[in-house]
Protein backbone atom coordinates (compact mmCIF):
# COMPACT_ATOMS: atom_id res chain seq x y z
CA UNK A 1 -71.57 35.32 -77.24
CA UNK A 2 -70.99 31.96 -78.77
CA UNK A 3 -72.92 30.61 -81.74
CA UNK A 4 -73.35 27.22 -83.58
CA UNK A 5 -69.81 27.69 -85.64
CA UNK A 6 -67.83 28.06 -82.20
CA UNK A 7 -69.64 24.49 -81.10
CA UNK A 8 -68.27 23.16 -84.23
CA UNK A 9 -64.50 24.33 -84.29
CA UNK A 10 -64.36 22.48 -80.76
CA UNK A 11 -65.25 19.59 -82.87
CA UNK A 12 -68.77 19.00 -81.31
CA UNK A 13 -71.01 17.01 -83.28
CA UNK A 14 -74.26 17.94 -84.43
CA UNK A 15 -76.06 14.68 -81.85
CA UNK A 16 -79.87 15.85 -82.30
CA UNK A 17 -82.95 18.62 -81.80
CA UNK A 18 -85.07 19.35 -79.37
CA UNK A 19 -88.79 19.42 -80.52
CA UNK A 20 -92.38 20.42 -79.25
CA UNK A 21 -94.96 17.61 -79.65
CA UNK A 22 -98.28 17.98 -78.30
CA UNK A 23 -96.93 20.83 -75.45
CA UNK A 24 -94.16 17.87 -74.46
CA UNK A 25 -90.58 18.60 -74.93
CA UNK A 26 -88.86 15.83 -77.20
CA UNK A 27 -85.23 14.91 -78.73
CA UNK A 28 -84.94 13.93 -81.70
CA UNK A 29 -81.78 12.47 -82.43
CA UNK A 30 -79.45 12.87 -85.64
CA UNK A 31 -79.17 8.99 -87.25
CA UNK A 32 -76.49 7.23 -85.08
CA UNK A 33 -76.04 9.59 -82.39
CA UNK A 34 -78.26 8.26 -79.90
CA UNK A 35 -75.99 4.95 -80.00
CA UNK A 36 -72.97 7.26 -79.46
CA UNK A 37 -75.09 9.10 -76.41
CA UNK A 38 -74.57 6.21 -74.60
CA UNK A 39 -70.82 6.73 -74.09
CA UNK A 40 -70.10 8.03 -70.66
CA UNK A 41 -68.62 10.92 -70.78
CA UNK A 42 -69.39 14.25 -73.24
CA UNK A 43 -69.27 18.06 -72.81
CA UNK A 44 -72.06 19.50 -74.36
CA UNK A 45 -73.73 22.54 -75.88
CA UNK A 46 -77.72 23.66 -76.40
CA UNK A 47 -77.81 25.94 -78.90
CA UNK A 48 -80.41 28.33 -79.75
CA UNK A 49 -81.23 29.04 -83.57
CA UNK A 50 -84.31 31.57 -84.66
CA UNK A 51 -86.03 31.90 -87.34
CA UNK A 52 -83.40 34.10 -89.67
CA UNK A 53 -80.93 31.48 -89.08
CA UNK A 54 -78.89 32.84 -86.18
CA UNK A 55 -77.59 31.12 -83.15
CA UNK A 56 -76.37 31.01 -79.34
CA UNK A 57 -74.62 28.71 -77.43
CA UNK A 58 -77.55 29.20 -74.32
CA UNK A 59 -75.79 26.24 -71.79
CA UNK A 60 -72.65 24.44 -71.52
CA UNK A 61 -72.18 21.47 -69.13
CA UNK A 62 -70.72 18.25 -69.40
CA UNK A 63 -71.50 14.80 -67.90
CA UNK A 64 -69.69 11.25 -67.10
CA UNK A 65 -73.20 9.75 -66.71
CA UNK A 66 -74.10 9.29 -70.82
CA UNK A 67 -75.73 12.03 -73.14
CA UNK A 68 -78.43 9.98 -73.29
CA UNK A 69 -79.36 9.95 -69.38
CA UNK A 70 -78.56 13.89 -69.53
CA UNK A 71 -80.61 14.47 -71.19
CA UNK A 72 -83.44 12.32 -70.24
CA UNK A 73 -83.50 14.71 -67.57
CA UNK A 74 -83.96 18.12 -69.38
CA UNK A 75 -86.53 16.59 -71.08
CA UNK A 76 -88.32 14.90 -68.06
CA UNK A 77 -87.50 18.52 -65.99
CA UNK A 78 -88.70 17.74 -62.48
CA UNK A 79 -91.38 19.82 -62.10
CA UNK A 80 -90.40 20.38 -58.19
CA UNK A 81 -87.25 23.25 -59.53
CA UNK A 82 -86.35 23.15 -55.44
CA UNK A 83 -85.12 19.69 -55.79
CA UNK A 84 -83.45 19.39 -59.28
CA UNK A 85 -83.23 23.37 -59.90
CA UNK A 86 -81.17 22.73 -63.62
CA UNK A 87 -83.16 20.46 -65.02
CA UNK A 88 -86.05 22.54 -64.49
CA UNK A 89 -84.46 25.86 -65.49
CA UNK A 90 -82.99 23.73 -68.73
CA UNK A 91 -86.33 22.35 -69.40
CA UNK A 92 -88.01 25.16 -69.10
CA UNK A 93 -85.50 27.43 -71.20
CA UNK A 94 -85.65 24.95 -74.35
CA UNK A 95 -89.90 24.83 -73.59
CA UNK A 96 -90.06 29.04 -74.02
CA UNK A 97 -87.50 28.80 -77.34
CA UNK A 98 -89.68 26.21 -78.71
CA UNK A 99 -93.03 27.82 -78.09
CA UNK A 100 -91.69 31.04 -79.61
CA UNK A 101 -90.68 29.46 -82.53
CA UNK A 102 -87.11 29.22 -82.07
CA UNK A 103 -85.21 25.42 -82.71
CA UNK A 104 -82.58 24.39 -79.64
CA UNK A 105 -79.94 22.29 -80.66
CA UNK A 106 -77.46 19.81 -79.06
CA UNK A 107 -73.85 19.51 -80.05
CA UNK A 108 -71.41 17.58 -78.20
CA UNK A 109 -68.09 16.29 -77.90
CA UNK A 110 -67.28 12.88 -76.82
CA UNK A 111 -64.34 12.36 -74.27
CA UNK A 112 -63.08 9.21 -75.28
CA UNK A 113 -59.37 10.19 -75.53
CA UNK A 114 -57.24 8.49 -73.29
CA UNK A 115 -55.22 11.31 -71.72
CA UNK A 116 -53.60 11.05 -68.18
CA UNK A 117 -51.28 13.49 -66.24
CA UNK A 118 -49.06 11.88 -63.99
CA UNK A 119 -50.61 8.50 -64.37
CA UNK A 120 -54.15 9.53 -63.84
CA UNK A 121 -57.29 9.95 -65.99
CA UNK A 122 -57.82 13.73 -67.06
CA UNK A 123 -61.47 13.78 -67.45
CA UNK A 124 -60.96 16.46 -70.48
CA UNK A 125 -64.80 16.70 -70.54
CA UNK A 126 -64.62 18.85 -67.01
CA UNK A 127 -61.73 21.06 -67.95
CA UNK A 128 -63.23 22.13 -71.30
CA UNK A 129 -66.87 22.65 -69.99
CA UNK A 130 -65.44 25.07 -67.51
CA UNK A 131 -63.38 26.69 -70.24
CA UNK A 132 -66.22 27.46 -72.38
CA UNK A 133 -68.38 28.72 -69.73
CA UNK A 134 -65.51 31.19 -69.03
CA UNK A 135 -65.26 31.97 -71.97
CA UNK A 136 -68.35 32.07 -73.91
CA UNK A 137 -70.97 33.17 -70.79
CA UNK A 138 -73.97 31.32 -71.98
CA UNK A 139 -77.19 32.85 -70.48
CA UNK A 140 -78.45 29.71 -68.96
CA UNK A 141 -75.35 28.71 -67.42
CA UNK A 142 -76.06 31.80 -65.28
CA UNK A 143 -73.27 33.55 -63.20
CA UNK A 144 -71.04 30.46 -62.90
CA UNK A 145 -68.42 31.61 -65.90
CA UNK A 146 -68.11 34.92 -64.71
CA UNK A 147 -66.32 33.38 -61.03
CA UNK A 148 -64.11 31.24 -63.37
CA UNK A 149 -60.61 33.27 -64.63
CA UNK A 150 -57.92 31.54 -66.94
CA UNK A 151 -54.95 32.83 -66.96
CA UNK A 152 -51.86 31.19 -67.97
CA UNK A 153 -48.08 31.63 -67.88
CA UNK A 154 -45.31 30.20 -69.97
CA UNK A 155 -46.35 27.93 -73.40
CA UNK A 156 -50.12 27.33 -74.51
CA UNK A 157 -50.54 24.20 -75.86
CA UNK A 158 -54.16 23.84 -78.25
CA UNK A 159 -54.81 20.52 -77.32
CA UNK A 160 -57.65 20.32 -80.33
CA UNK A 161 -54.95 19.84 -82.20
CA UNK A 162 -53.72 16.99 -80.39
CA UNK A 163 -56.32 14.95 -79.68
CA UNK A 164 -59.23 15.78 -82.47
C-alpha cells in the first residue's frame, strides 16, 4: 500500500482537504491551489490520514476536465450511485473517513509538460494514473489495477527525472 510520502516523490502537490461541515462534505483548498485546479489536466491522489498520523493512498484517477470540476463531483456525489456509480462510491468513501475521524487528502500532479511521441500529445496524466493503480492497488480504485500488468523489455527510462 501507498502512503502520503509515495504521492510526494511523484511530485504531487499537497492541492487541499476534504472536511465535514454540518454532515456536508467540503474542500478546502491549500492557498493558491484552487487557481492551479483549474488547469485541465492532473492525475490525482485521495489520501487517507488517521489520527496517529498514518496514511493511504485510497484512489487514484486522473482527469483532462480541471481538478476543480473533479472534484466538484465527489463532493456533490449524485445520490442516484446507478447513474454516476464513482462519484458516489468516492463521496461516500471520504463521508465514512471523515465521520470516523480520519482527514482525506488530495495531492496532485499537474500535466502541463509538453511531451509528444511521434508528433502527438502524450496525455502523461493517463499513463501515470494507470501506473499507480498497478502499482499501488488503492482500495477505492477497486479491482481495476489488479487487470493492469507492466512489464517492460530493453532500457527504463524514469521520466520524473525528465520532466519534474
Amino acid at each position: 500500500m501507498a502512503d502520503k510520502n509515495d504521492c510526494l516523490k511523484c511530485k504531487m502537490v499537497n492541492r487541499g482537504e476534504f472536511n465535514l461541515k454540518d454532515g456536508i462534505v467540503e474542500l478546502v483548498w491549500q492557498e493558491g491551489e484552487k487557481e492551479k485546479a483549474k488547469f485541465p489536466i492532473h492525475v490525482y491522489a485521495l489520501v487517507e490520514v488517521s489520527p496517529n498520523g498514518k496514511s493511504l493512498v485510497r484512489y487514484v484517477g486522473e482527469t483532462t476536465n480541471s481538478l476543480l470540476r473533479r472534484m466538484d463531483q465527489y463532493l456533490k456525489g449524485y445520490k442516484n450511485k446507478k447513474n454516476q456509480p464513482t462519484n458516489y462510491k468516492v463521496h461516500e468513501n471520504i463521508l465514512e473517513n471523515l465521520k470516523i475521524g480520519h482527514q482525506v487528502v488530495l495531492l496532485s500532479l499537474l500535466d502541463d509538460k509538453p511531451v509528444t511521441w511521434a508528433g502527438s500529445k502524450v496525455n502523461l496524466a493517463k499513463g501515470i494514473e494507470s501506473a499507480l493503480i498497478a502499482n499501488w492497488l488503492p482500495e477505492w480504485n477497486g479491482s481495476r489495477g489488479k487487470k493492469l500488468q507492466l512489464e517492460s523489455s530493453g532500457e527504463k527510462v524514469e521520466l520524473i527525472h525528465h520532466l519534474y
